[in-house]
Protein backbone atom coordinates (compact mmCIF):
# COMPACT_ATOMS: atom_id res chain seq x y z
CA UNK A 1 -30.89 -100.59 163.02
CA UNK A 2 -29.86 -102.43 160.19
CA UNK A 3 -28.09 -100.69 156.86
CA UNK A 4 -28.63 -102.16 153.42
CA UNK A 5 -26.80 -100.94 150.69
CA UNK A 6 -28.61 -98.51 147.93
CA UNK A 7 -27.74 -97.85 144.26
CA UNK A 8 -25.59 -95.07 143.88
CA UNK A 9 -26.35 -91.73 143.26
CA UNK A 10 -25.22 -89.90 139.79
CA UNK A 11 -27.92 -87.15 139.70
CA UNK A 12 -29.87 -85.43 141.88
CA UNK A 13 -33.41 -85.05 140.61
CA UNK A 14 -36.42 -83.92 142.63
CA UNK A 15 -39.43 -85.19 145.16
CA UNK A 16 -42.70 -83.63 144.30
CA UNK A 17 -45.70 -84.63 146.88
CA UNK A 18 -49.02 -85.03 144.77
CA UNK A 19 -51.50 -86.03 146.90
CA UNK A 20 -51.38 -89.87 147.88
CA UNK A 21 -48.43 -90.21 145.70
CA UNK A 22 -44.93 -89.16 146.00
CA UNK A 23 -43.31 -88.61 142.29
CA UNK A 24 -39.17 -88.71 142.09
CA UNK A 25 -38.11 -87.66 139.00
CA UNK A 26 -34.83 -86.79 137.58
CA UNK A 27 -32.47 -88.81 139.43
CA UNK A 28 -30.07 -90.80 138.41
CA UNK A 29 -28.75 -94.19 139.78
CA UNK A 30 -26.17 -96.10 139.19
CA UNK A 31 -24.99 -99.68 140.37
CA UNK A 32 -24.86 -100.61 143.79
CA UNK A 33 -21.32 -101.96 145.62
CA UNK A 34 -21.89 -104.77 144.60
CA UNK A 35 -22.51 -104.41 141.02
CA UNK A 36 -24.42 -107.75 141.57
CA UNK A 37 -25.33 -108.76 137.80
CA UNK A 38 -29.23 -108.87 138.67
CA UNK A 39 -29.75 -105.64 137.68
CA UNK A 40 -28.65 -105.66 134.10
CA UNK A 41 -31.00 -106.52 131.69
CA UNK A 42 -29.78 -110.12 130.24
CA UNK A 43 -30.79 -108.57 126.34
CA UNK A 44 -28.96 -105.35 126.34
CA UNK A 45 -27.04 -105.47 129.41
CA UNK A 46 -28.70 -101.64 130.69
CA UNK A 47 -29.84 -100.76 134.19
CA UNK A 48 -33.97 -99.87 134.69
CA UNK A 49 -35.00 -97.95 137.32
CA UNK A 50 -37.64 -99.22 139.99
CA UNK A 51 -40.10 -96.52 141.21
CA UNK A 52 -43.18 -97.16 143.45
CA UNK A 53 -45.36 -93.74 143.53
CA UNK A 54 -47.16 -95.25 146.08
CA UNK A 55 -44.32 -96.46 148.76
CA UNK A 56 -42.69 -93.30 147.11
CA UNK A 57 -39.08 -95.58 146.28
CA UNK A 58 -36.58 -95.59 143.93
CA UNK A 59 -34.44 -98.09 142.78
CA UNK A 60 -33.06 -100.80 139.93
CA UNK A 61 -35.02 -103.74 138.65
CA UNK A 62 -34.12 -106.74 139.29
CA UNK A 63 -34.02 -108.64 136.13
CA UNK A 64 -33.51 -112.39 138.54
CA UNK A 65 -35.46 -115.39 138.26
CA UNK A 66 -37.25 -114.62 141.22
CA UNK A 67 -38.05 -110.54 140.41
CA UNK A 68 -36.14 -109.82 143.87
CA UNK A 69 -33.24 -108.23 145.01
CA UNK A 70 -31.31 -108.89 148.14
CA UNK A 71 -28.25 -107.09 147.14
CA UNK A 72 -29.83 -103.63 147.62
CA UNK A 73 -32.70 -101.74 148.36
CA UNK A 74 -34.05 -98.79 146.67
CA UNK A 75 -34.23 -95.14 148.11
CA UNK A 76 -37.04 -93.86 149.88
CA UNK A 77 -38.58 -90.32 149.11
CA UNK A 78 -37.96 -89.18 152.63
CA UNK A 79 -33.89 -90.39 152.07
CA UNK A 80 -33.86 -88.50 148.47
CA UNK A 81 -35.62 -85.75 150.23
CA UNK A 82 -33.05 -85.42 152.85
CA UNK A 83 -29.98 -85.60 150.20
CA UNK A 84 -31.83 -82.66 148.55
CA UNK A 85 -31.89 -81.21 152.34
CA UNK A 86 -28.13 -81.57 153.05
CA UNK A 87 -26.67 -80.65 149.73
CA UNK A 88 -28.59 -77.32 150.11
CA UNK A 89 -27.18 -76.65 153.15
CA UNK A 90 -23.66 -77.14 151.84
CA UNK A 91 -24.33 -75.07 148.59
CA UNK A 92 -25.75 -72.54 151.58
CA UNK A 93 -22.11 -72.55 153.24
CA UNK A 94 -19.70 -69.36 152.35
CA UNK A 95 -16.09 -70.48 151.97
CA UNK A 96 -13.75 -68.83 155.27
CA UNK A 97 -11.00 -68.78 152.76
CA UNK A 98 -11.15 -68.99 148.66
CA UNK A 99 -10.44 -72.29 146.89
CA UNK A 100 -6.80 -73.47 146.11
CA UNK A 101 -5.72 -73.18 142.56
């Protein structure tokens, strides 16, 4: 199994099945490691988000020559799904001792 990297991850949002489609909404990305300049748009230098309701993804343009990225790859709905999974499970976790401070 091979990794790529993924944008990162400044919001959690949600993952709604509706039907065929799979809708993320709410989330919010931010550059990958690389902070490759492909995904900043050359005319205001902002990121754009990349969502396929149909492959249910989510990730940044890619504002190259070509329309491709091979710096990153965007999230799948099952991945964002799983994120949601896990950081419920840690909210679900009482403390064995209270916080420091």
């Amino acid at each position: 199994m091979t990794y790529r990297q993924k944008p990162s991850i400044f919001q959690l949002g949600k993952v709604h099945e509706n039907g065929p489609a799979v809708i993320v909404s709410g989330w919010g990305l931010g550059m990958c490691a690389s902070s490759c300049r492909c995904h900043r748009n050359p005319e205001d230098g902002q990121l754009a988000l990349a969502e396929d309701q149909a492959g249910g993804s989510l990730g940044l343009r890619s504002f190259s020559a070509t329309g491709t990225c091979d710096c990153c790859e965007a999230w799948t709905s099952a991945e964002l799904s799983a994120i949601l999974r896990d950081v419920a499970a840690l909210d679900a976790l009482d403390s064995a001792e209270p916080a420091a401070g």
